[in-house]
N, C-alpha and C. Protein backbone atom coordinates (compact mmCIF):
# COMPACT_ATOMS: atom_id res chain seq x y z
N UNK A 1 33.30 -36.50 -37.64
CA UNK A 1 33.82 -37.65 -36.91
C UNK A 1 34.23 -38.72 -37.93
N UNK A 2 35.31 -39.40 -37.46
CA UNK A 2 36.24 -40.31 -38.57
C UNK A 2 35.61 -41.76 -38.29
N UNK A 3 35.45 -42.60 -39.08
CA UNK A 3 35.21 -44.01 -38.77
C UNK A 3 36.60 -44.25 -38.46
N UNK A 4 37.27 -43.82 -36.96
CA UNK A 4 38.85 -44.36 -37.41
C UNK A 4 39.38 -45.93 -37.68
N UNK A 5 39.02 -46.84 -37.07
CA UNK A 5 38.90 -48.14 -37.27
C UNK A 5 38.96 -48.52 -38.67
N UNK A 6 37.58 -48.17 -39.47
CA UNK A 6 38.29 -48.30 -40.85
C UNK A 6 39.50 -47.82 -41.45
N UNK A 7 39.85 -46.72 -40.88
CA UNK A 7 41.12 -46.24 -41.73
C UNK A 7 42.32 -47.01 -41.19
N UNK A 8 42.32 -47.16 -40.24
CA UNK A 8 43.50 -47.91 -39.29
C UNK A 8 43.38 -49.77 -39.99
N UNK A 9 42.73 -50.09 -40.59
CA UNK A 9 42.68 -51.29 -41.33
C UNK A 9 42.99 -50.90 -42.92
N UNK A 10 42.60 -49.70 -43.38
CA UNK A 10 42.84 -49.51 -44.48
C UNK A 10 44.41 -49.31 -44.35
N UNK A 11 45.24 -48.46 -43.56
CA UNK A 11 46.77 -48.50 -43.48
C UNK A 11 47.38 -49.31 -43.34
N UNK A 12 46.21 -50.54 -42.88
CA UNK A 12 47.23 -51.62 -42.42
C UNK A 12 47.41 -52.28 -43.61
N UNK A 13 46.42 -52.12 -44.27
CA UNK A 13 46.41 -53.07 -45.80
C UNK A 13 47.49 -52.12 -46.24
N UNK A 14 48.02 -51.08 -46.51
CA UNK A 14 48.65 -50.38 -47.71
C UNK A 14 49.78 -50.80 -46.86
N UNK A 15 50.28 -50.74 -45.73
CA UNK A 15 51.49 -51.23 -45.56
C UNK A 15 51.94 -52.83 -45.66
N UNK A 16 50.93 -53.47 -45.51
CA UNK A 16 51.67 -54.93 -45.79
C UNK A 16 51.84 -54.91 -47.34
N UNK A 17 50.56 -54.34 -48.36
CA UNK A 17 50.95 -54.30 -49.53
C UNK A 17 52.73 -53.87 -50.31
N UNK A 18 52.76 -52.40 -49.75
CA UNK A 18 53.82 -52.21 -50.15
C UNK A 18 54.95 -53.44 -49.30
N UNK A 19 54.93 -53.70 -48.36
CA UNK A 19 55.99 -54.41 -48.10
C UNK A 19 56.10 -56.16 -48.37
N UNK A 20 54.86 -56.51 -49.30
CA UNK A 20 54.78 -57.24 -50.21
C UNK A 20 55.45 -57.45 -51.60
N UNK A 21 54.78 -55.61 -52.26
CA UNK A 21 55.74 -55.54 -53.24
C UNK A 21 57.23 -55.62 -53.77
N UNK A 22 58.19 -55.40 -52.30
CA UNK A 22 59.49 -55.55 -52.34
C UNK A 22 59.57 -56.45 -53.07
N UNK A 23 59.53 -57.62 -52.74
CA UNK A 23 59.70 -59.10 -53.16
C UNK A 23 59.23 -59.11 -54.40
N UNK A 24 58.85 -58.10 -55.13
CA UNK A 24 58.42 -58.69 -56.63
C UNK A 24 59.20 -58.47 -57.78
N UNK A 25 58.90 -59.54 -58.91
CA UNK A 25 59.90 -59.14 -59.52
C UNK A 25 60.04 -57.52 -60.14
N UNK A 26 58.97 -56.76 -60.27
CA UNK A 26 59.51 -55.30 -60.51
C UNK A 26 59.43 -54.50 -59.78
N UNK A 27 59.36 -55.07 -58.35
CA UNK A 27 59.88 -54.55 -57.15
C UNK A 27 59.01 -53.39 -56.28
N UNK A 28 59.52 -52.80 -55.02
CA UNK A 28 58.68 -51.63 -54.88
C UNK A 28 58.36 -50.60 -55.42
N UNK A 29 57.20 -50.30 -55.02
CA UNK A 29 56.44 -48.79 -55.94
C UNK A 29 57.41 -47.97 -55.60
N UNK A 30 56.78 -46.77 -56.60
CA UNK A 30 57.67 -45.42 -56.08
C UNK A 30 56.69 -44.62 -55.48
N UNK A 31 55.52 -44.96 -55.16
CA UNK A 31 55.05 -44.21 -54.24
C UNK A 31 53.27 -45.04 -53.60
N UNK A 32 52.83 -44.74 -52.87
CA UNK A 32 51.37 -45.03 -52.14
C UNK A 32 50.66 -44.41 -51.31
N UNK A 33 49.23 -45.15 -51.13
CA UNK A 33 48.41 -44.23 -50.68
C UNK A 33 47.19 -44.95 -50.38
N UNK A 34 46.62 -43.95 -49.01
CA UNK A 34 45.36 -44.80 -48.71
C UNK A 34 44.12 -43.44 -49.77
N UNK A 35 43.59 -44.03 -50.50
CA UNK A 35 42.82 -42.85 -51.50
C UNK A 35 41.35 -42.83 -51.13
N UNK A 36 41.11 -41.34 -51.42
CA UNK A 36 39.54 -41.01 -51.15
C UNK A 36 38.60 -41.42 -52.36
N UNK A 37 37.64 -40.89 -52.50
CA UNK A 37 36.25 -41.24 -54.05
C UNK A 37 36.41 -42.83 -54.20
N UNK A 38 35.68 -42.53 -55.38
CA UNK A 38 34.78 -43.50 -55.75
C UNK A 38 35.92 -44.63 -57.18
N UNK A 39 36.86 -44.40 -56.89
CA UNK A 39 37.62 -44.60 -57.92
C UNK A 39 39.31 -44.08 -57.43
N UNK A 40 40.34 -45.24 -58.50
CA UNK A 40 41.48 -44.73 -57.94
C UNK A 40 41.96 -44.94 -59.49
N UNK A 41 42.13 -43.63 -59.96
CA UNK A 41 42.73 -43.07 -61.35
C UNK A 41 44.22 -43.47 -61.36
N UNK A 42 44.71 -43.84 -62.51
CA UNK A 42 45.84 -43.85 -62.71
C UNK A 42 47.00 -42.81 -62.89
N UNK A 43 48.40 -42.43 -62.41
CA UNK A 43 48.93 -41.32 -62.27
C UNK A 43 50.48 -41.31 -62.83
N UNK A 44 50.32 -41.21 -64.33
CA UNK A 44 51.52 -41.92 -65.35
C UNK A 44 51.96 -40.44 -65.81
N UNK A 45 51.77 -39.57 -64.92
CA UNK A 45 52.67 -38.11 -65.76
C UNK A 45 54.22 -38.47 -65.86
N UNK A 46 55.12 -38.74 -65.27
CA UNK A 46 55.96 -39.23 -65.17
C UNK A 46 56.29 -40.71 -64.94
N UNK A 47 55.48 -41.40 -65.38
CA UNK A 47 55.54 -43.01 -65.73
C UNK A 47 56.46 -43.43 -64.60
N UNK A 48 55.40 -43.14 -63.08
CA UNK A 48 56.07 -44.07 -61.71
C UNK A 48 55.04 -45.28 -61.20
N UNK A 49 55.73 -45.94 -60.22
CA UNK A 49 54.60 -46.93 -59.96
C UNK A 49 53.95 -46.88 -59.03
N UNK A 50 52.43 -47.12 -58.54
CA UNK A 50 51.84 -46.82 -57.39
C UNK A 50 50.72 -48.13 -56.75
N UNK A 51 51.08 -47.99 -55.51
CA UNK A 51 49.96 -48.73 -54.99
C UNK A 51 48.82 -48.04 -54.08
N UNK A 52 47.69 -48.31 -54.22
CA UNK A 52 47.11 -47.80 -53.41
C UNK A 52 45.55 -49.05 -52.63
N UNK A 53 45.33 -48.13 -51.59
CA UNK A 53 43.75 -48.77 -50.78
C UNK A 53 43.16 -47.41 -50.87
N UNK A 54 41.56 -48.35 -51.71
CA UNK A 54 40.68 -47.33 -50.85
C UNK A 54 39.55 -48.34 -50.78
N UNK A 55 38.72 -47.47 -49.59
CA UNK A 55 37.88 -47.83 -48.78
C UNK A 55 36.42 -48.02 -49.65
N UNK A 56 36.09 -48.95 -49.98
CA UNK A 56 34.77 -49.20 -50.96
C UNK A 56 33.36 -49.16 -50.55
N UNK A 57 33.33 -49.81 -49.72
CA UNK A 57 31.79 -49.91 -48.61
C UNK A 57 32.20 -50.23 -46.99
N UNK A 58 31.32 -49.54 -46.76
CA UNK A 58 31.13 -50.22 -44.73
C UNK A 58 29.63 -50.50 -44.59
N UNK A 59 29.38 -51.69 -44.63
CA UNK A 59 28.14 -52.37 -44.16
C UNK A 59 27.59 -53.24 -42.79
N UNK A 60 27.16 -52.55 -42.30
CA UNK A 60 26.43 -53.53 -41.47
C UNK A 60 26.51 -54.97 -41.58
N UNK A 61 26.75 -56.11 -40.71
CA UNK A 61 26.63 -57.41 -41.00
C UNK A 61 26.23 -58.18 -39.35
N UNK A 62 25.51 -59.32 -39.49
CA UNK A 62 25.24 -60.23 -38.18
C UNK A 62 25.98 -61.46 -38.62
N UNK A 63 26.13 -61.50 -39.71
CA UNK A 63 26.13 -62.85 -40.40
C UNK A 63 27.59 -62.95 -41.61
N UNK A 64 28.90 -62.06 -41.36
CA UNK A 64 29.54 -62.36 -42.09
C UNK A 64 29.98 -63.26 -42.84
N UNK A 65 29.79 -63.11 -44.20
CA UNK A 65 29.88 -61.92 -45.07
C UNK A 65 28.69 -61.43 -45.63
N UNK A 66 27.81 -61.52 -44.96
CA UNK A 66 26.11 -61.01 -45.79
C UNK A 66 25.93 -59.79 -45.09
N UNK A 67 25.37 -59.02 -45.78
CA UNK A 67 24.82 -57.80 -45.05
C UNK A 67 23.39 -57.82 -44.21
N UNK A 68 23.50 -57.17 -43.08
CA UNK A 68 22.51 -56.85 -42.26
C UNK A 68 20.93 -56.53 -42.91
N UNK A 69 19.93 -56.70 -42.85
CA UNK A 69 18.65 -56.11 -42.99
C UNK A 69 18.10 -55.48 -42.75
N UNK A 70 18.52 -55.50 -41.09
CA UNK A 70 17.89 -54.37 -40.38
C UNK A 70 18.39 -54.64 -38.99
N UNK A 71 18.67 -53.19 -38.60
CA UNK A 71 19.85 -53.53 -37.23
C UNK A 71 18.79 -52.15 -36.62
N UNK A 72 19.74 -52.41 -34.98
CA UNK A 72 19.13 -51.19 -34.15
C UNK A 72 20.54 -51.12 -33.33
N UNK A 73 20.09 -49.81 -32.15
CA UNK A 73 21.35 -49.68 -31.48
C UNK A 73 21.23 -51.11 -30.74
N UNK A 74 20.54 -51.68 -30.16
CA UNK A 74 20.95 -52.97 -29.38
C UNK A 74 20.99 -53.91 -30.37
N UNK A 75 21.17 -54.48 -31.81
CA UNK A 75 21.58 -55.12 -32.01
C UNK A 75 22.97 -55.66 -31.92
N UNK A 76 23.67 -56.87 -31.73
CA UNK A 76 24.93 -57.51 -31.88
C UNK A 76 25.25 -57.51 -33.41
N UNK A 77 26.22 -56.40 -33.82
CA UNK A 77 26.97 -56.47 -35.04
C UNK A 77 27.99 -56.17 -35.19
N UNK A 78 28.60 -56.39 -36.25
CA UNK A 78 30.09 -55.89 -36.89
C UNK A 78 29.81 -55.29 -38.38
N UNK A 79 31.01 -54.93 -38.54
CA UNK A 79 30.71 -54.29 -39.94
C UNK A 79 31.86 -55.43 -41.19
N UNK A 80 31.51 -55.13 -42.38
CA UNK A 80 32.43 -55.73 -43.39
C UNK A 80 32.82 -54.35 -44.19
N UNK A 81 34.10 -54.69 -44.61
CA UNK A 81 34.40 -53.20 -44.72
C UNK A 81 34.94 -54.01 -46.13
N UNK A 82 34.53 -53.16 -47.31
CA UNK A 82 35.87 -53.89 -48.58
C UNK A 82 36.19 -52.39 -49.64
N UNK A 83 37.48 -53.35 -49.13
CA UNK A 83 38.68 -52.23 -49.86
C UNK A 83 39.08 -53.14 -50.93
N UNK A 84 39.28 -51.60 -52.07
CA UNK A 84 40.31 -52.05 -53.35
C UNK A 84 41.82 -52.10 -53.14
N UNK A 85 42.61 -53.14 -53.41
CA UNK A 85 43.96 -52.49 -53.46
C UNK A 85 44.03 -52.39 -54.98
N UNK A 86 44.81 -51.43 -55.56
CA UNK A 86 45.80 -51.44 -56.88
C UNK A 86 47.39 -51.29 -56.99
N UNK A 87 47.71 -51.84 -57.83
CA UNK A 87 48.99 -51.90 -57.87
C UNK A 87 49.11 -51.14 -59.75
N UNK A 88 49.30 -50.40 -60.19
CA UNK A 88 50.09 -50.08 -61.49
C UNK A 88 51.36 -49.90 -61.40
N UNK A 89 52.04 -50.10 -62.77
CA UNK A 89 53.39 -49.91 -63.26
C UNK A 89 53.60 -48.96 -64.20
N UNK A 90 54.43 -48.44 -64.97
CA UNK A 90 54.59 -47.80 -66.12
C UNK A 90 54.63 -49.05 -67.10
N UNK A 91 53.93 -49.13 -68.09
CA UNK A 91 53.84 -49.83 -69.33
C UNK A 91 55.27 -49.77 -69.96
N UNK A 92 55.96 -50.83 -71.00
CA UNK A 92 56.31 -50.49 -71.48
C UNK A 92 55.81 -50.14 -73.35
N UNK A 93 56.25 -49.31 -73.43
CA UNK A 93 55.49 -48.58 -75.08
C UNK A 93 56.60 -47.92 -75.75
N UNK A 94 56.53 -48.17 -76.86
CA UNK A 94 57.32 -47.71 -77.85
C UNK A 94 57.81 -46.36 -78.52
N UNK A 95 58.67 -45.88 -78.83
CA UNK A 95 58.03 -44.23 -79.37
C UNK A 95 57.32 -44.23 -79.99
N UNK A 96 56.83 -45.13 -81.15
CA UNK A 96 56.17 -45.16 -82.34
C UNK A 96 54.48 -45.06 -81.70
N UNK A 97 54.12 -45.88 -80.28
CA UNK A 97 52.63 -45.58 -79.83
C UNK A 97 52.44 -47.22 -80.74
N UNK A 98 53.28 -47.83 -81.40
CA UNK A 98 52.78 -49.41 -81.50
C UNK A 98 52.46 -50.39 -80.72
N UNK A 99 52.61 -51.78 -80.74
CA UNK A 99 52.59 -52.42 -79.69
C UNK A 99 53.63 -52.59 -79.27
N UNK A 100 54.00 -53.10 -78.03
CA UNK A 100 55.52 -53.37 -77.50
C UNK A 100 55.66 -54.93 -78.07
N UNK A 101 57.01 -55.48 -78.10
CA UNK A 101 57.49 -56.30 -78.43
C UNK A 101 56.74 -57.46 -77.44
N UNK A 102 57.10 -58.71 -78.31
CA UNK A 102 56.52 -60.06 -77.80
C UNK A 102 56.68 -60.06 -75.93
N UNK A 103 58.31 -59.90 -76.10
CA UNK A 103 59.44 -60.10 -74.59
C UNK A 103 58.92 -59.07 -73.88
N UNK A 104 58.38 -57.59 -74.37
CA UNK A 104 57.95 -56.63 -73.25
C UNK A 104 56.38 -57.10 -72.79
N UNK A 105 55.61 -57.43 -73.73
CA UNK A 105 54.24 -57.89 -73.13
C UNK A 105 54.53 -58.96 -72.61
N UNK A 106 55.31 -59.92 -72.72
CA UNK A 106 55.41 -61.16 -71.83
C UNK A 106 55.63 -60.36 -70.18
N UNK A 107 56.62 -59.63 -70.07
CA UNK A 107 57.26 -59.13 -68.85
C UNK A 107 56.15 -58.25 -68.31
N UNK A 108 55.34 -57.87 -68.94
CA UNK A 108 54.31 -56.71 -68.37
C UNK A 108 53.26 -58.03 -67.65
N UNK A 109 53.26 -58.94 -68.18
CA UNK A 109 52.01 -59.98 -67.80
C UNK A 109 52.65 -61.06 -66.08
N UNK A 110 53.76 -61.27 -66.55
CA UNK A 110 54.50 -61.47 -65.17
C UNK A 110 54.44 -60.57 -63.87
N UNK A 111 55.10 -59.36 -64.78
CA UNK A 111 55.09 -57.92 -63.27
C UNK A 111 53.43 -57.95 -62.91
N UNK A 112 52.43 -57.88 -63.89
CA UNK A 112 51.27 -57.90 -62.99
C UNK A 112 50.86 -58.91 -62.34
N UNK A 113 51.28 -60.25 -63.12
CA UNK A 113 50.90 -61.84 -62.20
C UNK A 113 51.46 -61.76 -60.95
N UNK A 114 52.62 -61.11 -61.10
CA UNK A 114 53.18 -61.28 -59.12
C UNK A 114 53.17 -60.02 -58.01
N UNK A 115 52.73 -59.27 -59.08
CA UNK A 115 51.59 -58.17 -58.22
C UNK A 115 50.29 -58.87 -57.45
N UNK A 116 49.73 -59.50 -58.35
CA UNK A 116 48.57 -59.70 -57.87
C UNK A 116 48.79 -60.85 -56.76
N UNK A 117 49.83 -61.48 -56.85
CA UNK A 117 50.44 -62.42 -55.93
C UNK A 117 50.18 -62.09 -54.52
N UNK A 118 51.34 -60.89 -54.74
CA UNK A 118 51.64 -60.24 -53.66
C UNK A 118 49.81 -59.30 -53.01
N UNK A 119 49.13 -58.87 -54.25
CA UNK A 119 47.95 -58.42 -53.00
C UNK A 119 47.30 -59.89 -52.83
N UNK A 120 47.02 -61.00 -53.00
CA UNK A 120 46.48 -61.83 -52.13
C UNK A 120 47.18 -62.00 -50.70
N UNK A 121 48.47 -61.89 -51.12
CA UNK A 121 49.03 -62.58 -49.66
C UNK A 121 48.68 -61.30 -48.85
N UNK A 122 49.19 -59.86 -48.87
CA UNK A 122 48.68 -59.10 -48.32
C UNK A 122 47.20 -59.11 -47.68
N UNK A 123 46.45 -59.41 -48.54
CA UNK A 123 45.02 -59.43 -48.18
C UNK A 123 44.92 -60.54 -47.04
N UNK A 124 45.44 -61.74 -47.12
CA UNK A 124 45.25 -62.55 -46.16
C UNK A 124 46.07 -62.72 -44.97
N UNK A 125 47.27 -61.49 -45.00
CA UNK A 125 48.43 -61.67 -43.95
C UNK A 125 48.31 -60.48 -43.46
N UNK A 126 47.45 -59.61 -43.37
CA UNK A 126 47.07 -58.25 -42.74
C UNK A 126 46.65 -58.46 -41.72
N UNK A 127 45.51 -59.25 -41.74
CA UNK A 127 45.10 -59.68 -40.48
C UNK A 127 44.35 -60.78 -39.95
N UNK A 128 45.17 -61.91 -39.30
CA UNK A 128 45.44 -63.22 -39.24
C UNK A 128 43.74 -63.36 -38.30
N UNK A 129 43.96 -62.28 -37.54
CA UNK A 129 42.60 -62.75 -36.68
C UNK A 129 41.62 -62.14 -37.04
N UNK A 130 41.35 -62.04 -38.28
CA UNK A 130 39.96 -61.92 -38.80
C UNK A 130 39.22 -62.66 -39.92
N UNK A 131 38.32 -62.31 -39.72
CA UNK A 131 37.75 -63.03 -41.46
C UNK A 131 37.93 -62.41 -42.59
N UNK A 132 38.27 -62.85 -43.44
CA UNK A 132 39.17 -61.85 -44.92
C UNK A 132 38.03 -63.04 -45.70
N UNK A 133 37.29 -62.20 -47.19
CA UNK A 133 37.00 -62.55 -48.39
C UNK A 133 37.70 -61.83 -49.39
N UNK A 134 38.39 -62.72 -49.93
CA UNK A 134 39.08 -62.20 -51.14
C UNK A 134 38.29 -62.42 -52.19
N UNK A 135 38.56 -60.91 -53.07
CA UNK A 135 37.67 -60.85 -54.47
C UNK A 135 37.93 -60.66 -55.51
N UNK A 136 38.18 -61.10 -56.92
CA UNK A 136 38.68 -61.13 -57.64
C UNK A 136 39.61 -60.30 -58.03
N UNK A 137 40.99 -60.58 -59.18
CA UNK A 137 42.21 -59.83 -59.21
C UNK A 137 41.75 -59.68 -61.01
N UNK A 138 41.41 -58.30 -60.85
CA UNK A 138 41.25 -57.82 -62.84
C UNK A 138 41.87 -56.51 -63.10
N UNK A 139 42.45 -56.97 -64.25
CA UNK A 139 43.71 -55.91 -64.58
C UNK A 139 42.98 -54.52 -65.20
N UNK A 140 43.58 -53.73 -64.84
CA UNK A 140 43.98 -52.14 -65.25
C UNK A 140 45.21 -51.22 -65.84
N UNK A 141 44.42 -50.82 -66.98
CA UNK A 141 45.10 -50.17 -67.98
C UNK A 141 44.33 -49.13 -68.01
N UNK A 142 45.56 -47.61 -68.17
CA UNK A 142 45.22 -46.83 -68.25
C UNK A 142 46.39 -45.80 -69.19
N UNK A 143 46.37 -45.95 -69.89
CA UNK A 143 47.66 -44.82 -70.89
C UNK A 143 48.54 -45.19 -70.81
N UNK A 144 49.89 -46.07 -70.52
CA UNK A 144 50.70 -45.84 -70.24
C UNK A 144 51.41 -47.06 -69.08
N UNK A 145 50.23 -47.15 -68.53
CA UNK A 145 50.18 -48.06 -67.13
C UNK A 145 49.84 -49.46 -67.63
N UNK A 146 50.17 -50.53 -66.52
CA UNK A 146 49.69 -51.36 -66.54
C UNK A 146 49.87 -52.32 -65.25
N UNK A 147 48.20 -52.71 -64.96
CA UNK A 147 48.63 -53.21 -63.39
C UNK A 147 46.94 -53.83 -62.84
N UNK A 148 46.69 -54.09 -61.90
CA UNK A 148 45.82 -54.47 -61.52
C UNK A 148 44.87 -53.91 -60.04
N UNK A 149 43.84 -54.68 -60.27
CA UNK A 149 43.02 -54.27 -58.61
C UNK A 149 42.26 -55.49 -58.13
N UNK A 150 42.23 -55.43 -56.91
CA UNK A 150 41.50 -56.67 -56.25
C UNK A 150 40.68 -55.91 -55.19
N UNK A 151 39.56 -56.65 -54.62
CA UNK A 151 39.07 -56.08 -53.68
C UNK A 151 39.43 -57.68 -52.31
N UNK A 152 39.35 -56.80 -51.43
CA UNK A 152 39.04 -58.02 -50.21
C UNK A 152 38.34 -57.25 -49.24
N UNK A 153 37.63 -58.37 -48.54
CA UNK A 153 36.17 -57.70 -47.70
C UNK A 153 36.86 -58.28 -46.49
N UNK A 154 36.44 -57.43 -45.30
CA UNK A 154 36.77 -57.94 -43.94
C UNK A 154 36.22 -57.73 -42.95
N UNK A 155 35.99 -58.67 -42.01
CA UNK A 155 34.53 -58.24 -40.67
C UNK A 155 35.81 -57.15 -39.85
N UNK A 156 35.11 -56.17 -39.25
CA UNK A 156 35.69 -55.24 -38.72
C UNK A 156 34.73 -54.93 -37.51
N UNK A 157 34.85 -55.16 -36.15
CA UNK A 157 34.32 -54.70 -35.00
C UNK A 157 34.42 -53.09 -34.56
N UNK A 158 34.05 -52.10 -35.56
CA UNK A 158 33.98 -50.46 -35.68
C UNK A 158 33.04 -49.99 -34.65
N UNK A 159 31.64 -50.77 -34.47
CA UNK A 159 30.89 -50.41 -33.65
C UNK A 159 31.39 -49.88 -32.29
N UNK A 160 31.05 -48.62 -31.83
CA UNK A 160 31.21 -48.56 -30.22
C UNK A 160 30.44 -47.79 -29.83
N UNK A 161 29.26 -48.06 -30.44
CA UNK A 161 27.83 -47.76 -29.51
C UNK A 161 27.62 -46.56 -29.29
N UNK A 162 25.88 -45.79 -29.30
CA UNK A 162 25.56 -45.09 -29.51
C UNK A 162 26.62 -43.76 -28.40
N UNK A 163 26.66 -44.45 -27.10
CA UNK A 163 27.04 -43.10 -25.99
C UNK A 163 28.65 -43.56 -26.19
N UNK A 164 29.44 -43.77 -27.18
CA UNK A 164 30.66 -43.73 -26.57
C UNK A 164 31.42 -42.73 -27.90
N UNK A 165 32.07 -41.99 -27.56
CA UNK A 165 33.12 -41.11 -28.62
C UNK A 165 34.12 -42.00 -28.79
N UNK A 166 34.57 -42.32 -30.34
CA UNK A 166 35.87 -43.42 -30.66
C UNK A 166 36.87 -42.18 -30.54
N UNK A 167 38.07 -42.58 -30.25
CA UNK A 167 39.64 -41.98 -30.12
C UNK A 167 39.61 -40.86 -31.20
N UNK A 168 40.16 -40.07 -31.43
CA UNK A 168 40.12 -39.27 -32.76
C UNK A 168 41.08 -39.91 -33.79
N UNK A 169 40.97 -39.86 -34.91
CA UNK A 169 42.10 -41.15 -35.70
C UNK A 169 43.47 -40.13 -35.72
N UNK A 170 43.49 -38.95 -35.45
CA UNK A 170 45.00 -38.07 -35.67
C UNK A 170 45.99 -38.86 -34.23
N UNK A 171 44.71 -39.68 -33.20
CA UNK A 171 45.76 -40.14 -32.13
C UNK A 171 46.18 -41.58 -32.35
N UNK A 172 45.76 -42.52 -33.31
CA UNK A 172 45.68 -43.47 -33.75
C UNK A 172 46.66 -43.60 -34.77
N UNK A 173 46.22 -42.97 -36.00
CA UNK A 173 47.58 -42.87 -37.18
C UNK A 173 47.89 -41.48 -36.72
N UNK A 174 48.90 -41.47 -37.08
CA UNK A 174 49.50 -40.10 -37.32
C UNK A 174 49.51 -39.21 -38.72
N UNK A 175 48.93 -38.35 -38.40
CA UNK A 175 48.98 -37.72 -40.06
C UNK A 175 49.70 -37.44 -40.51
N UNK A 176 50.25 -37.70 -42.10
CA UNK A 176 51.15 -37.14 -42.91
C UNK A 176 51.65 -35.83 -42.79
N UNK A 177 53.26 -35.91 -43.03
CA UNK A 177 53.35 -34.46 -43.27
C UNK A 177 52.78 -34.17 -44.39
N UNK A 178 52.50 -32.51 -44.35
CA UNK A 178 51.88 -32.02 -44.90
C UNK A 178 50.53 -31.84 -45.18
N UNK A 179 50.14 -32.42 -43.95
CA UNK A 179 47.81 -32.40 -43.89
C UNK A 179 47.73 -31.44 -43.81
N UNK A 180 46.95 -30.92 -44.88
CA UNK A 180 46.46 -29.74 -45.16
C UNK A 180 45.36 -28.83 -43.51
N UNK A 181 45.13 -29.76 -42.79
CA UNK A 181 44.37 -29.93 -41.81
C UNK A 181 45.20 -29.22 -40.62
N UNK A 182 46.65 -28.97 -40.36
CA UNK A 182 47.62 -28.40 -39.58
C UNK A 182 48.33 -27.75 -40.37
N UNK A 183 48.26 -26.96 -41.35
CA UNK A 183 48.72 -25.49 -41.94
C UNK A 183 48.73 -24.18 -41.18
């Protein structure tokens, strides 16, 4: 069984993101994703750009943004759910494997400053009627790449009680072509 609720907030974040990124100066990704684990690796085989959400914790809360202590089925709660977004670029780098020029690290520090622009506003224009904590924006480098991640935390009403079955999320989002899940 899917927490679908979280995921249906996690899509919602990756789509305002990407349609954040338009507006930047190095513009939309070439590709995104809502990602599974514990971590979202960088993917510079062909030096494209990517954004992604993934889903970090789902906690219990009475008291957003603090976590719960101790809940039961009749307690009154919600959950806080916090997701990473990232945004990477392809670096620019030299053949030589030196440093890039003054003008290319200046431009690499911009493209990520209005990245990170763009995931605040995302983070706070996803969803107007909730409570959003935004959490710090620290950059990521990885070979090649260069770009950043932020987390933002959000109360999410997921609960629906012990006797009730939630929707299945395949009727909610629609799955990608190609889910391995309908082969």
């Amino acid at each position: 069984m899917a927490d679908t609720g979280v995921y249906v907030l996690a899509a919602q974040l990756l789509d305002r993101l990407t349609e954040e990124l338009h507006g930047t100066r190095a513009g939309e990704v070439s590709w995104s994703a809502v990602f599974p684990g514990t971590q979202i690796q960088p993917h510079f085989g062909d030096c494209t750009s990517v954004a992604g959400v993934r889903i970090k914790t789902i906690t219990p809360t009475i008291s957003f943004p603090q976590p719960a202590r101790q809940i039961n089925e009749h307690t009154a709660h919600e959950y806080m759910v916090v997701f990473e977004m990232i945004v990477d670029r392809c670096a620019y780098t030299p053949a030589d494997n030196s440093v890039p020029d003054i003008p290319f690290l200046d431009s690499m520090v911009r493209d990520a400053m209005d990245d990170a622009a763009a995931m605040r506003k995302a983070a706070l224009c996803t969803w107007t009627d909730r409570d959003v904590v935004l959490g710090m924006w620290i950059p990521r480098y990885g070979g090649g790449a260069n770009g950043g991640a932020m987390d933002v935390t959000v109360a999410a009403d997921v609960h629906c009680g012990c006797d009730v079955i939630p929707t299945p999320l395949d009727e909610l989002v629609q799955p990608l072509e190609g889910d391995p899940r309908f082969y």
